[in-house]
C-alpha atoms as a PDB file:
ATOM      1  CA  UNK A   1     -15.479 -14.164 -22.694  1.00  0.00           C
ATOM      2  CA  UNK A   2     -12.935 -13.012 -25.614  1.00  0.00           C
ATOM      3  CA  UNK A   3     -10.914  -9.747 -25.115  1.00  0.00           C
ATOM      4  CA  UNK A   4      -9.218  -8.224 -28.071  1.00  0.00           C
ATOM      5  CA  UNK A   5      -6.335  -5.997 -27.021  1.00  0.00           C
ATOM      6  CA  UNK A   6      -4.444  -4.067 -29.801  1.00  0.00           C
ATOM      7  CA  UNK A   7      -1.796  -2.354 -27.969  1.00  0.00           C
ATOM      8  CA  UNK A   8       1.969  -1.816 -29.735  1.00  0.00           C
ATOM      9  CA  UNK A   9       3.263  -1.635 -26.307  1.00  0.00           C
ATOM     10  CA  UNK A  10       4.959  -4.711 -25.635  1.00  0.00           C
ATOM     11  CA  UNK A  11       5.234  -4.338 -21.798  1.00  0.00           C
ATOM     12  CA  UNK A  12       1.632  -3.217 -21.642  1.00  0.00           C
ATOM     13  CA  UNK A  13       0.547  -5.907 -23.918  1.00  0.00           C
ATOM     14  CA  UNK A  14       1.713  -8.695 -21.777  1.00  0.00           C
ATOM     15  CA  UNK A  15       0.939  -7.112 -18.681  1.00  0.00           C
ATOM     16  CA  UNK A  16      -2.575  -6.829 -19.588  1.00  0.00           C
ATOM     17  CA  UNK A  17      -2.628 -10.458 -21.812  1.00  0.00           C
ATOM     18  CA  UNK A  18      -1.483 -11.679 -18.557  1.00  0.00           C
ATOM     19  CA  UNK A  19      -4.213 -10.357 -16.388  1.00  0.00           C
ATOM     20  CA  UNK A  20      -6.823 -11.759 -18.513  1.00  0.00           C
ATOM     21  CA  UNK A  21      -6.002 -14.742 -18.790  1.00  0.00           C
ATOM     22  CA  UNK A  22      -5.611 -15.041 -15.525  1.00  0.00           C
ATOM     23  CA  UNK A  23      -9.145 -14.058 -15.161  1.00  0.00           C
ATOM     24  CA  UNK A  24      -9.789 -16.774 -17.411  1.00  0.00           C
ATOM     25  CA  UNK A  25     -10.621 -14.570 -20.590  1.00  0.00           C
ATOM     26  CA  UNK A  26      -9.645 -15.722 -24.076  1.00  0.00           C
ATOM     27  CA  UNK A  27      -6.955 -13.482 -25.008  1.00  0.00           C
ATOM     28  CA  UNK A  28      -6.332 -12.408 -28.932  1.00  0.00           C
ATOM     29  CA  UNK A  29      -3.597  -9.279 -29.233  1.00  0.00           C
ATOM     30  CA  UNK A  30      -2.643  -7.297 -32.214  1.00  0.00           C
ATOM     31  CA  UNK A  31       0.611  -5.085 -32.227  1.00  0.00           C
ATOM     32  CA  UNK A  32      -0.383  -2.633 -34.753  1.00  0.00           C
ATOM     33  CA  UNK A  33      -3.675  -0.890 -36.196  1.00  0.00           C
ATOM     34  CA  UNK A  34      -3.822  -3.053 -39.130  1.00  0.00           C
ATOM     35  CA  UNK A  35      -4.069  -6.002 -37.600  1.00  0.00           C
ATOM     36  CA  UNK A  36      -6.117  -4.513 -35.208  1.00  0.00           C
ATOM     37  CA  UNK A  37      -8.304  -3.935 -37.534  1.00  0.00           C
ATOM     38  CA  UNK A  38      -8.567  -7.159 -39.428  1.00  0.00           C
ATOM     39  CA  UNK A  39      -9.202  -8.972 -35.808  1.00  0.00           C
ATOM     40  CA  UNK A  40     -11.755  -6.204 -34.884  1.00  0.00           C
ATOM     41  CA  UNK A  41     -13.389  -6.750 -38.284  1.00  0.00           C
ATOM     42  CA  UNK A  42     -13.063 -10.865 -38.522  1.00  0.00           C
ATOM     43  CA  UNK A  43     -13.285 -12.025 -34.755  1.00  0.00           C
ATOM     44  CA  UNK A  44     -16.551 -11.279 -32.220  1.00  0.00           C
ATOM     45  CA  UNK A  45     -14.624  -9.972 -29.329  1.00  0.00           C
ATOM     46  CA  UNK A  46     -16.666  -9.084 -26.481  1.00  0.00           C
ATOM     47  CA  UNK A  47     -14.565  -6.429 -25.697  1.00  0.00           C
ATOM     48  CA  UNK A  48     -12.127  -4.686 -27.386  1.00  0.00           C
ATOM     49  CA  UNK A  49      -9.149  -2.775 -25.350  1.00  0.00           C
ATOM     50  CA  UNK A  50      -7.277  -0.188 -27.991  1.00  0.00           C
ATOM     51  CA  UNK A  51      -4.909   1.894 -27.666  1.00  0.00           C
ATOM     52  CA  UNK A  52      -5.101   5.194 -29.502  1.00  0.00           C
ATOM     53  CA  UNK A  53      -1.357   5.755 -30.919  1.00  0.00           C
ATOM     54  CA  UNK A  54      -0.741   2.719 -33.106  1.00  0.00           C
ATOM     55  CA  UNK A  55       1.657   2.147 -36.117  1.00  0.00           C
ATOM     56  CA  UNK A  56       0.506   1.650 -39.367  1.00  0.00           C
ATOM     57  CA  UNK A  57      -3.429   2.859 -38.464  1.00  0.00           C
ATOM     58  CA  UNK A  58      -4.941   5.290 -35.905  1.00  0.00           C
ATOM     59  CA  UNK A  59      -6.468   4.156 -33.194  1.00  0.00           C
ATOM     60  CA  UNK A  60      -9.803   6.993 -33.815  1.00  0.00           C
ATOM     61  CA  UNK A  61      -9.769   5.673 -37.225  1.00  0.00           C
ATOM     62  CA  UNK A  62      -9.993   1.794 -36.207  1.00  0.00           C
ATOM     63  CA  UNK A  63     -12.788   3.360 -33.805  1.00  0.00           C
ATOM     64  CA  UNK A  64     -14.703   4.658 -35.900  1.00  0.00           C
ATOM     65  CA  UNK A  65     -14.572   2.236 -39.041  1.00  0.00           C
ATOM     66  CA  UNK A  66     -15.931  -0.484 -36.569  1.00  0.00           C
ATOM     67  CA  UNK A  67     -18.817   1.709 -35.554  1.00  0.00           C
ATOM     68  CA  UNK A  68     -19.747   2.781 -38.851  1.00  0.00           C
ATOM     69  CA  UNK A  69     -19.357  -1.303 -39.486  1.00  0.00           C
ATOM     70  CA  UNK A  70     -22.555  -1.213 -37.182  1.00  0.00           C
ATOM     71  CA  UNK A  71     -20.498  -2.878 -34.665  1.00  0.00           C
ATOM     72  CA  UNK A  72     -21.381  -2.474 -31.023  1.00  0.00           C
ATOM     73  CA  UNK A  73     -18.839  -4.360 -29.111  1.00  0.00           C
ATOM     74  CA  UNK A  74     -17.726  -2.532 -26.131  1.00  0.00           C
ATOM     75  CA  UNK A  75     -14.473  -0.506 -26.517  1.00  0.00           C
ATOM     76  CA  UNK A  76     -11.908   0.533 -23.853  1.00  0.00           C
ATOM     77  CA  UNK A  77      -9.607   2.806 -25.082  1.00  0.00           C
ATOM     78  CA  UNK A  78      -6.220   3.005 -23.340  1.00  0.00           C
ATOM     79  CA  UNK A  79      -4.068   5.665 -24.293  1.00  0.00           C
ATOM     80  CA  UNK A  80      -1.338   8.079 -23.224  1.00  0.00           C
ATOM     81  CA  UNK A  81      -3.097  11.188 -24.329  1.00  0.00           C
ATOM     82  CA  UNK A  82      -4.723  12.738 -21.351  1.00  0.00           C
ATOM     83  CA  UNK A  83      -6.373  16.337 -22.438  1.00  0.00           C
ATOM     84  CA  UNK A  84      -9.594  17.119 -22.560  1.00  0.00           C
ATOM     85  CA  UNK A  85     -10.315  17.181 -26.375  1.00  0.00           C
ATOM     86  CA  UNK A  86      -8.415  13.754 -27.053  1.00  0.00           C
ATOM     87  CA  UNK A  87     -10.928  12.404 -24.608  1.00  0.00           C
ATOM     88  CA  UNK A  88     -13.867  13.950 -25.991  1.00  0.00           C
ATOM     89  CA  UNK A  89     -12.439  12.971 -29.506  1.00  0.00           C
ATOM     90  CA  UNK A  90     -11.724   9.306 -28.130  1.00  0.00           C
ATOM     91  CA  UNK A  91     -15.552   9.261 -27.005  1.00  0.00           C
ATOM     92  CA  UNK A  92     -17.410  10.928 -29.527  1.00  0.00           C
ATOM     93  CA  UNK A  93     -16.008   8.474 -31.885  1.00  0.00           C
ATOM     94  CA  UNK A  94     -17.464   5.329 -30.016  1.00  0.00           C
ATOM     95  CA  UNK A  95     -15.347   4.707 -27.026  1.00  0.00           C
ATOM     96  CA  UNK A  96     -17.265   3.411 -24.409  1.00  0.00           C
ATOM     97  CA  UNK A  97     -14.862   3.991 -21.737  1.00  0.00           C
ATOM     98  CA  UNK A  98     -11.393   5.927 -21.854  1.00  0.00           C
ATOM     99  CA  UNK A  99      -8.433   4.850 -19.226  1.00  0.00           C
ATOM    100  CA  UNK A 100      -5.132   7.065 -19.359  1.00  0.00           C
ATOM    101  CA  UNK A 101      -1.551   5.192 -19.056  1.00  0.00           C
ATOM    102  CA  UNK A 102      -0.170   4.488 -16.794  1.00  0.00           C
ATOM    103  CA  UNK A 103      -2.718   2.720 -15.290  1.00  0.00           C
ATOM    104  CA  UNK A 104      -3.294   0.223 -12.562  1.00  0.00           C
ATOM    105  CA  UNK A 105      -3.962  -2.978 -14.597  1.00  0.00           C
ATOM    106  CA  UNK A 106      -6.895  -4.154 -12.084  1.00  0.00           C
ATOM    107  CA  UNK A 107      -8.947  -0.651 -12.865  1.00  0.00           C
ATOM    108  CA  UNK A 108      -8.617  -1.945 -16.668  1.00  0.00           C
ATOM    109  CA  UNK A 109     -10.269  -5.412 -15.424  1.00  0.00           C
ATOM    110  CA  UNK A 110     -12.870  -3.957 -13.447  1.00  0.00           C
ATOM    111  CA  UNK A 111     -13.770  -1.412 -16.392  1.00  0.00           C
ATOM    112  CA  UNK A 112     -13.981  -4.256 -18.886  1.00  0.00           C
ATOM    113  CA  UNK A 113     -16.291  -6.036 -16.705  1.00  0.00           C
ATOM    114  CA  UNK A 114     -18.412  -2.985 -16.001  1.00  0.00           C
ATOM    115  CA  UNK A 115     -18.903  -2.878 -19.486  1.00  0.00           C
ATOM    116  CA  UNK A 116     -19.410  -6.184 -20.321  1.00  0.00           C
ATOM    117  CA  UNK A 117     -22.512  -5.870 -17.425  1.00  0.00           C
ATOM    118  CA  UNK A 118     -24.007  -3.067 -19.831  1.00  0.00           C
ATOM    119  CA  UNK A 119     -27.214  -3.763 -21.492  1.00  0.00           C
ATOM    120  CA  UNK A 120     -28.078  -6.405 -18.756  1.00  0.00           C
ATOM    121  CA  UNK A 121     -31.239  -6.671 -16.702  1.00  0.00           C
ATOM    122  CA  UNK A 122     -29.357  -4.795 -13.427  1.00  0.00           C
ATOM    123  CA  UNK A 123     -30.496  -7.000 -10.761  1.00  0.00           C
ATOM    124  CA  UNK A 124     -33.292  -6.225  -8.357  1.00  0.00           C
ATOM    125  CA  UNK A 125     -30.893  -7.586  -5.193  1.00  0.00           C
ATOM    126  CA  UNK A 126     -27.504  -7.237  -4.658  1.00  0.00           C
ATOM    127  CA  UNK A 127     -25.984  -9.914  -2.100  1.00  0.00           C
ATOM    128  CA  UNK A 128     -22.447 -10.300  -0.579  1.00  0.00           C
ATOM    129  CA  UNK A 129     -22.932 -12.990   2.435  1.00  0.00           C
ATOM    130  CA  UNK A 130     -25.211 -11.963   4.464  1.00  0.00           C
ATOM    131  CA  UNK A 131     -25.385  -8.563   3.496  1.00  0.00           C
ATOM    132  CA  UNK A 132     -28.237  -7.513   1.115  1.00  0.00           C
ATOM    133  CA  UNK A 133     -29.289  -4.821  -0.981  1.00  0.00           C
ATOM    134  CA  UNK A 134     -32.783  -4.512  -2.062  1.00  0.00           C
ATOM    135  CA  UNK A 135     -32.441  -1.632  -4.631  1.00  0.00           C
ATOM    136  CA  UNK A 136     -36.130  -1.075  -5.387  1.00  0.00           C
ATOM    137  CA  UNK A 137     -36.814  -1.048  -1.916  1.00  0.00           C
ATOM    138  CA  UNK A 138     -33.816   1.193  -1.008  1.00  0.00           C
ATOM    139  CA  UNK A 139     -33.462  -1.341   1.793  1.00  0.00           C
ATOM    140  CA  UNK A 140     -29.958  -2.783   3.651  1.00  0.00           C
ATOM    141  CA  UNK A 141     -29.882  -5.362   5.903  1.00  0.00           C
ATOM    142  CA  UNK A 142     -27.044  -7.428   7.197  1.00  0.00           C
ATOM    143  CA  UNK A 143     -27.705 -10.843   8.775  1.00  0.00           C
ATOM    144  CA  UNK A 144     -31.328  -9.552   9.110  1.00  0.00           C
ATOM    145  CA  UNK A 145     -30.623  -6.272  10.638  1.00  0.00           C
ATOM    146  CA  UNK A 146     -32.018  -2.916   8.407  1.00  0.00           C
ATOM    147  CA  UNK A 147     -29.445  -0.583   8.566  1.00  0.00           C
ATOM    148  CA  UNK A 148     -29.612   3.344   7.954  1.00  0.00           C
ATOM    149  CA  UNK A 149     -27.641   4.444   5.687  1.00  0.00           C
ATOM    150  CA  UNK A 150     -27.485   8.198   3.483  1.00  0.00           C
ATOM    151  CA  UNK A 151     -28.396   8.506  -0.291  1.00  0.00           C
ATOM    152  CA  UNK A 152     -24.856   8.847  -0.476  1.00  0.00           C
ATOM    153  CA  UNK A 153     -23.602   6.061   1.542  1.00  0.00           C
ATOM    154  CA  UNK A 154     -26.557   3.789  -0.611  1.00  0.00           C
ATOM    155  CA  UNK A 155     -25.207   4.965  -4.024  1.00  0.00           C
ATOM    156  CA  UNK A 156     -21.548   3.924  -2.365  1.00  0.00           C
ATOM    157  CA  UNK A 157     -22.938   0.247  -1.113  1.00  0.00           C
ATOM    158  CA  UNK A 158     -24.623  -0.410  -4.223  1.00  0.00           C
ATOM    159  CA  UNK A 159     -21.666   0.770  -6.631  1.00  0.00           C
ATOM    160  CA  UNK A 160     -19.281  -2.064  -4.753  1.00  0.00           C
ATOM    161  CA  UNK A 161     -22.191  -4.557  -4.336  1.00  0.00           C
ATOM    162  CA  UNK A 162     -22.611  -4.198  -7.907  1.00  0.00           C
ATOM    163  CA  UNK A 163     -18.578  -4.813  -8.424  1.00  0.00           C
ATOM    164  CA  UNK A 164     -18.340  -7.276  -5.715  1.00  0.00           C
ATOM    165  CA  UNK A 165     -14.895  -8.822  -6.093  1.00  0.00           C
ATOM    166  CA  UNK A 166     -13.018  -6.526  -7.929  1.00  0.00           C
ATOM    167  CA  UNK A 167     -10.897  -3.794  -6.878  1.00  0.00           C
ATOM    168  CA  UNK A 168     -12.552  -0.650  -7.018  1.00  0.00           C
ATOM    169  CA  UNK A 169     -10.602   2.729  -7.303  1.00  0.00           C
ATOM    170  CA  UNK A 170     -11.224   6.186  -6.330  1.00  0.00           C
ATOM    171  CA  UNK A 171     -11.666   7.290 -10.193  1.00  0.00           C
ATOM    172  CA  UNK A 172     -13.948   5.184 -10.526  1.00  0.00           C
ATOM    173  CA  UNK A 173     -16.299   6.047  -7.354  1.00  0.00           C
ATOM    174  CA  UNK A 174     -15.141   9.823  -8.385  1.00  0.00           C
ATOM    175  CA  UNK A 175     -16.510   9.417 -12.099  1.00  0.00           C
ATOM    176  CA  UNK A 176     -19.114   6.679 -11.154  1.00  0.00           C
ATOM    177  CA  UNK A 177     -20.961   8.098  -7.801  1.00  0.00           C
ATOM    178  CA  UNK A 178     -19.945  11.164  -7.548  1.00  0.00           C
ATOM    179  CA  UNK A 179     -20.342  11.854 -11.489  1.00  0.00           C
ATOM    180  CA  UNK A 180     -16.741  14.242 -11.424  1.00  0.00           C
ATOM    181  CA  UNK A 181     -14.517  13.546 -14.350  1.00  0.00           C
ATOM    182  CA  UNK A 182     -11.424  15.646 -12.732  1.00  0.00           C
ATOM    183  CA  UNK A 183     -10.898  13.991  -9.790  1.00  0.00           C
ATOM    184  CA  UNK A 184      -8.636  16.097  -7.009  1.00  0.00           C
ATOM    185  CA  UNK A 185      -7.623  15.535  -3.772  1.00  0.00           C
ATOM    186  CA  UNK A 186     -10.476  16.857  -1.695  1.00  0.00           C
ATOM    187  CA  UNK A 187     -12.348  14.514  -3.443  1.00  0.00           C
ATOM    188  CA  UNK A 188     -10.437  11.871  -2.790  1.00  0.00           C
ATOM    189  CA  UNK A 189     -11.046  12.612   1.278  1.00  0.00           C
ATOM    190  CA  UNK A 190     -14.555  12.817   0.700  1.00  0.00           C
ATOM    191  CA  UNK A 191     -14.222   9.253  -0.694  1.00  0.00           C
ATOM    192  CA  UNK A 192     -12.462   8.010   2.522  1.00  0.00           C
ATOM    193  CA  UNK A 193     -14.870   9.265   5.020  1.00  0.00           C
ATOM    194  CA  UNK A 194     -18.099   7.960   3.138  1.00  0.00           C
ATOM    195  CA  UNK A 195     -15.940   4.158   2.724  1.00  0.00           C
ATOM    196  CA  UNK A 196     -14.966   4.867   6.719  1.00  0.00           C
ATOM    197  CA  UNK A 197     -18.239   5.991   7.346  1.00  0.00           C
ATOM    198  CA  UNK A 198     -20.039   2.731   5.348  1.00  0.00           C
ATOM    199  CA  UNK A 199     -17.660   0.847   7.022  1.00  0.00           C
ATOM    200  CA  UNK A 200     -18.462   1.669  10.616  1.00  0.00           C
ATOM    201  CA  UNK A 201     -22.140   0.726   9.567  1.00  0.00           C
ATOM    202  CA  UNK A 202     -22.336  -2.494   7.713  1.00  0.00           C
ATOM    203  CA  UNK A 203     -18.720  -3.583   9.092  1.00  0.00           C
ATOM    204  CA  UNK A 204     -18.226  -2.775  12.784  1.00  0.00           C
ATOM    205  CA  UNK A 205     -20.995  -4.256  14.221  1.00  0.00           C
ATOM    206  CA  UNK A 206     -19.978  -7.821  12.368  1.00  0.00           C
ATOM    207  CA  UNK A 207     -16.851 -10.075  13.221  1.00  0.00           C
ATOM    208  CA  UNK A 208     -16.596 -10.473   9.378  1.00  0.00           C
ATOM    209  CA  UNK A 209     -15.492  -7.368   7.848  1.00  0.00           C
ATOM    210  CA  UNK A 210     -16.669  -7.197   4.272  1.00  0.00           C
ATOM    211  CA  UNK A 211     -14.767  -3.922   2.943  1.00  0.00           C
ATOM    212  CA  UNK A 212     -11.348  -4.070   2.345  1.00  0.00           C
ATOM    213  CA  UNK A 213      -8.268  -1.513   1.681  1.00  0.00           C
ATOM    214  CA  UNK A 214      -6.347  -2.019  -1.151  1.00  0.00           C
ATOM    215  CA  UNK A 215      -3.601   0.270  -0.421  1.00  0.00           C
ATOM    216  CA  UNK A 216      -2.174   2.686  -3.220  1.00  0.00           C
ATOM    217  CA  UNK A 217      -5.190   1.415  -5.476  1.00  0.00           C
ATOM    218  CA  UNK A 218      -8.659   1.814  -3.820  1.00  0.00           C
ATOM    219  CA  UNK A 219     -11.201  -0.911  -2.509  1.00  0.00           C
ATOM    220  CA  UNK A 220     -12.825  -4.102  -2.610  1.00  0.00           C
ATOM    221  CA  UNK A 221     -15.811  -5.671  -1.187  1.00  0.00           C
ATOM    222  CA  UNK A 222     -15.887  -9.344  -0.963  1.00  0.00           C
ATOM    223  CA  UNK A 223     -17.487 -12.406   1.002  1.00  0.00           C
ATOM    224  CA  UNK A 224     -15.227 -13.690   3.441  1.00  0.00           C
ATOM    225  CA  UNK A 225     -12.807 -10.536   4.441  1.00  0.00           C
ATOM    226  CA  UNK A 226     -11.043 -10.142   7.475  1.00  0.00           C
END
């Protein structure tokens, strides 16, 4: 997979080169809007991560020249401009997905490959060892065990099923599966109780513990936990 990331930022630049290519993604990065731009325009990224205040050309503008291009490559803008209307501006001009700095750099993987999954077939079972979601069924079962769960708690499985390795934060469940673009604190406890509550069903019964705290960030579900 090839990321583009036009970002002036040094620091942020590297930081997020470096995560990529850790993740095994081939990297190109452009320091200013022009050369944005001319990579945007010349390369077939299959994502593109832009920052909104560049030098030399406008982040909006880059956005939308590429989409009146016809270009539909995915775009994650990241950007220090946190209202409202630069959001809605950011999104009604293409942006597929809109982060805010500063961010955690993980949330910036995990949205790049939530977009990247876009457009696919979404698959009819989700599987993480021997736990198994059978979406059209609405069906869990965990080394062969159904298990009861809430429409809720189902949405909540089948969100970090879906994202299986990869750190998943509470913006994301708050924008994703609970469909609230402010998120707030309450929120944020109604989060932990539904994870704590998910937990105690698909978890405690097991010796290996499939959900996992990432602390200060959010959580992860993976094969092989604790």
């Amino acid at each position: 997979m090839r990321v583009l990331i036009i970002e002036d930022e040094a620091k942020v630049a590297r930081a997020l080169r470096t995560a990529f290519e850790r993740e095994k993604f081939v990297v190109s990065l452009a320091r200013d809007g022009e050369e944005g731009f001319f990579l945007a325009s010349k390369e077939e990224p299959d994502a593109i991560l832009l920052d909104l205040g560049l030098p030399r050309r406008d982040g909006i503008e880059i956005l939308a020249a590429l989409r009146k291009q016809g270009k539909k490559t995915p775009v994650l803008v990241i950007t220090a401009r946190d209202t409202v209307e630069d959001r809605i501006l950011g999104l009604d001009s293409g942006a597929d997905d809109y982060v805010v700095k500063p961010f955690a750099v993980a949330e910036v993987l995990a949205r790049v490959r939530a977009l990247l999954r876009r457009g696919r077939e979404p698959a009819a079972r989700l599987e993480v060892g021997d736990l198994v979601l059978d979406r059209a069924a609405r069906r869990v079962t965990r080394g062969g065990t159904a298990i009861a769960l809430t429409p809720t708690e189902l949405a909540l499985l089948d969100y970090l099923m879906a994202h299986k390795e990869e750190v998943v934060t509470r913006d994301m469940l708050a924008r994703d599966v609970w469909q609230e673009t402010m998120r707030a604190t309450p929120l944020d406890n109604v989060i932990d109780v539904h994870v704590a509550r998910l937990r105690k069903k698909i978890d405690e019964p097991f010796a290996t513990k499939l959900i996992q705290t990432v602390r200060g960030v959010g959580f992860v579900l993976r094969e092989g936990g604790a």
